[in-house]
C-alpha atoms as a PDB file:
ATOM      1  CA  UNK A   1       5.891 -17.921 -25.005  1.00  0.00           C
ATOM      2  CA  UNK A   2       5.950 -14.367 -25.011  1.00  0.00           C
ATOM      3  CA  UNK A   3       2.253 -14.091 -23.591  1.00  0.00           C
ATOM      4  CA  UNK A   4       2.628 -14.619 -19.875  1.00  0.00           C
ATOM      5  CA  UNK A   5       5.173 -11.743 -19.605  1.00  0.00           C
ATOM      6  CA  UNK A   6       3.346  -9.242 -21.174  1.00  0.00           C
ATOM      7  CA  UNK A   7       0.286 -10.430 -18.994  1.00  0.00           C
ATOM      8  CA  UNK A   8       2.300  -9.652 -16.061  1.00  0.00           C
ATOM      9  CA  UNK A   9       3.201  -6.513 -17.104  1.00  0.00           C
ATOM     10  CA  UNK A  10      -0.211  -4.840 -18.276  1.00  0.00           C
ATOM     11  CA  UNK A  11      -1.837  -6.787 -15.572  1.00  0.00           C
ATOM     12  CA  UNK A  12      -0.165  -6.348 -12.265  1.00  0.00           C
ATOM     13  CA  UNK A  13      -1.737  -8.325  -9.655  1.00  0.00           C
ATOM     14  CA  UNK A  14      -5.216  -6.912  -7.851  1.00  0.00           C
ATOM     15  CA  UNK A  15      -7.167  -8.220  -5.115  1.00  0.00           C
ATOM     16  CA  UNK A  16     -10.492  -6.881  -5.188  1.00  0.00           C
ATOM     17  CA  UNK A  17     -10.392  -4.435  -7.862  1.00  0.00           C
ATOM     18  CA  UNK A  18      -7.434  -2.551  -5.830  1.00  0.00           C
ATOM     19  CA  UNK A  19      -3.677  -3.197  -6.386  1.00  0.00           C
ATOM     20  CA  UNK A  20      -2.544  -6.273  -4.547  1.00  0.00           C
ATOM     21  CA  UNK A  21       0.359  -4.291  -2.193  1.00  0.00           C
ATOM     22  CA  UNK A  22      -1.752  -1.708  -0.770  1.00  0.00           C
ATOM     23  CA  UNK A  23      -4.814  -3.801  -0.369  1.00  0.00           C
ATOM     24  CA  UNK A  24      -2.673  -6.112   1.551  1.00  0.00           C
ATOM     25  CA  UNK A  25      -1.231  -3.310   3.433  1.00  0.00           C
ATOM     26  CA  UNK A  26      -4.833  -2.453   4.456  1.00  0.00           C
ATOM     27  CA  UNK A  27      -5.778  -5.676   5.054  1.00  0.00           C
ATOM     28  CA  UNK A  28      -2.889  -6.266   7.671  1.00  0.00           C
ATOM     29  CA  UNK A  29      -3.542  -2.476   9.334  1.00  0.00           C
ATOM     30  CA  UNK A  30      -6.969  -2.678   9.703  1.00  0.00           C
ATOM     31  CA  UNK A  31      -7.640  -6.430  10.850  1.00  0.00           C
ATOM     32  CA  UNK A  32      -5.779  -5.987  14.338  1.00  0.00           C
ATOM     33  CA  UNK A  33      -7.544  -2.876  14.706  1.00  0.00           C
ATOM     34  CA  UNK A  34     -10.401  -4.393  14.565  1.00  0.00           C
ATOM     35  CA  UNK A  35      -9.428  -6.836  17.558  1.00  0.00           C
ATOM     36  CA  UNK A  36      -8.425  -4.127  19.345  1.00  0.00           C
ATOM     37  CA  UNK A  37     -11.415  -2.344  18.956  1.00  0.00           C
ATOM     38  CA  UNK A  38     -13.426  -5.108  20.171  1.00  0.00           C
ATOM     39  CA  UNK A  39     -11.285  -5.489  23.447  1.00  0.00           C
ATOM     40  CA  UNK A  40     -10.615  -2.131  24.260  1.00  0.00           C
ATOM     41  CA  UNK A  41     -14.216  -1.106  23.470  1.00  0.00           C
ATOM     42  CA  UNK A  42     -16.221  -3.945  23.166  1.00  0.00           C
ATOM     43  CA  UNK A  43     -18.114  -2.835  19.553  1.00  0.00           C
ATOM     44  CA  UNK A  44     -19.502  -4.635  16.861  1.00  0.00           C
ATOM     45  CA  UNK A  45     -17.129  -5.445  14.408  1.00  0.00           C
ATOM     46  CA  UNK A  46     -19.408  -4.745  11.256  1.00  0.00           C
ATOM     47  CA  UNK A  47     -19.176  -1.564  11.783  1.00  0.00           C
ATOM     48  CA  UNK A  48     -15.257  -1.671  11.279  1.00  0.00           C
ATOM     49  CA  UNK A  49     -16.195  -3.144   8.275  1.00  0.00           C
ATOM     50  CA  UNK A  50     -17.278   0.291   6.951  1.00  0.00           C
ATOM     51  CA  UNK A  51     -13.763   1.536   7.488  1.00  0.00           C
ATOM     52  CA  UNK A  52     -12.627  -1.216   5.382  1.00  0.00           C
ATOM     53  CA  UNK A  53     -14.733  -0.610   2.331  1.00  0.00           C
ATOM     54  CA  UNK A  54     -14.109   2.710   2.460  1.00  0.00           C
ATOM     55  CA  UNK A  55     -10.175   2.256   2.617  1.00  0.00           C
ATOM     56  CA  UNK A  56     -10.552  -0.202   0.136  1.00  0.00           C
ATOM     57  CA  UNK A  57     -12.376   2.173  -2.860  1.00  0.00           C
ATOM     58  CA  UNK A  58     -10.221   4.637  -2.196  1.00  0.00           C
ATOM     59  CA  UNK A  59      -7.087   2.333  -2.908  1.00  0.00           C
ATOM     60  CA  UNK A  60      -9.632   1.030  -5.840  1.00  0.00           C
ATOM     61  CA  UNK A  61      -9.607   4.518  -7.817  1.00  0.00           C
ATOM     62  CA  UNK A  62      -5.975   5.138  -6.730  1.00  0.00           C
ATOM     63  CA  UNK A  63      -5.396   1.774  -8.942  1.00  0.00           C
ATOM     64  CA  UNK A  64      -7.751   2.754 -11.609  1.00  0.00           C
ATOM     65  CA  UNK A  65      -5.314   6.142 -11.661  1.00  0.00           C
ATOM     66  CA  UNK A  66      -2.238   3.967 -11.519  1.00  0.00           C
ATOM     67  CA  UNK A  67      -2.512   0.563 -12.089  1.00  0.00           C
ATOM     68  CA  UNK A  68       1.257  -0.159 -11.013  1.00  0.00           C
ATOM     69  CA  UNK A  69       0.881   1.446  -8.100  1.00  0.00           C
ATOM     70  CA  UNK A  70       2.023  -2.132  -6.247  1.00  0.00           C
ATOM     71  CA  UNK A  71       5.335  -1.765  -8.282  1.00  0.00           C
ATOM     72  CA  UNK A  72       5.879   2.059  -7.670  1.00  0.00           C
ATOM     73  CA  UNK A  73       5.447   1.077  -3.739  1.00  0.00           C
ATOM     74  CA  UNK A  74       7.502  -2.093  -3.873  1.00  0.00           C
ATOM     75  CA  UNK A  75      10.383  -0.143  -5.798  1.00  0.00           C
ATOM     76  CA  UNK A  76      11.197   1.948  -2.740  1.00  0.00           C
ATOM     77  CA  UNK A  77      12.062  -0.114  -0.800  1.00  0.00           C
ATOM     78  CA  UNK A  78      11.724  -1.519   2.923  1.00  0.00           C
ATOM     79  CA  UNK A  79      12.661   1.885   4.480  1.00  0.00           C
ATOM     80  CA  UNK A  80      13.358   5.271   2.628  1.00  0.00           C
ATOM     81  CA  UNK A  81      16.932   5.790   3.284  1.00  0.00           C
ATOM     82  CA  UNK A  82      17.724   9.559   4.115  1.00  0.00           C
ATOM     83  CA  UNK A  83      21.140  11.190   3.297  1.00  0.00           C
ATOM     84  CA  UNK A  84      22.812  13.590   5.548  1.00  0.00           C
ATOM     85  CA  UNK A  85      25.139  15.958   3.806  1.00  0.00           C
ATOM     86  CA  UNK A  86      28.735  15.562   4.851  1.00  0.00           C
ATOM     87  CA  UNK A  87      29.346  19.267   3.974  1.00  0.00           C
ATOM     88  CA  UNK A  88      26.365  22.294   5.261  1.00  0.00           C
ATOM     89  CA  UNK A  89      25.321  22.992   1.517  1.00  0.00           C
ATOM     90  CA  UNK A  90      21.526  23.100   0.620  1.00  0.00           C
ATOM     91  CA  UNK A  91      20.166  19.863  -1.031  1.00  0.00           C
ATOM     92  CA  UNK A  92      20.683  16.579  -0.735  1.00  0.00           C
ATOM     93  CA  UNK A  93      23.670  15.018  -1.752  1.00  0.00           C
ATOM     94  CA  UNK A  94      24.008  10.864  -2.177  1.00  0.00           C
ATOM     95  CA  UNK A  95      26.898  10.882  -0.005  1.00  0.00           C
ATOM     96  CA  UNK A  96      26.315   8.864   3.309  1.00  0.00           C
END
């Protein structure tokens, strides 16, 4: 019962060999480029696929460094919120 949870946990999801969030993250950035690319500039797109691979084993040894680097991203949140300080002191203060 108690299997599939810790599986999960010291296994966070990959694609690839890289951690599932960034890679996706990649994936999504780099594919319209790619159409753009061949619009704007009419290229071959093989030779985006460089840029890819490269992209991709650098987010490869960032996971091997961190393998829960999907969860660290994921736990920020959609935006980082910023606070403004309500009174001119140095620091940051969680008042809004």
């Amino acid at each position: 019962m108690k299997e599939p949870i810790l599986r999960a946990v010291a296994m966070p999801p990959r694609l690839f060999w890289a951690p599932m969030v960034p890679a996706m993250a990649n994936l999504g950035i780099q594919f319209p480029l790619v159409f753009m690319f061949i619009a704007m500039w009419d290229i071959n797109p093989l030779m985006m696929v460089v840029s890819i691979l490269i992209i991709h084993l650098g987010l490869i040894a960032a996971g091997a460094k961190e393998p829960h680097l999907s969860n660290m991203m994921k736990s920020r949140g959609p935006f980082m919120k910023t606070y403004k300080n309500i009174y001119p002191e140095r620091g940051t203060k969680l008042a809004p």
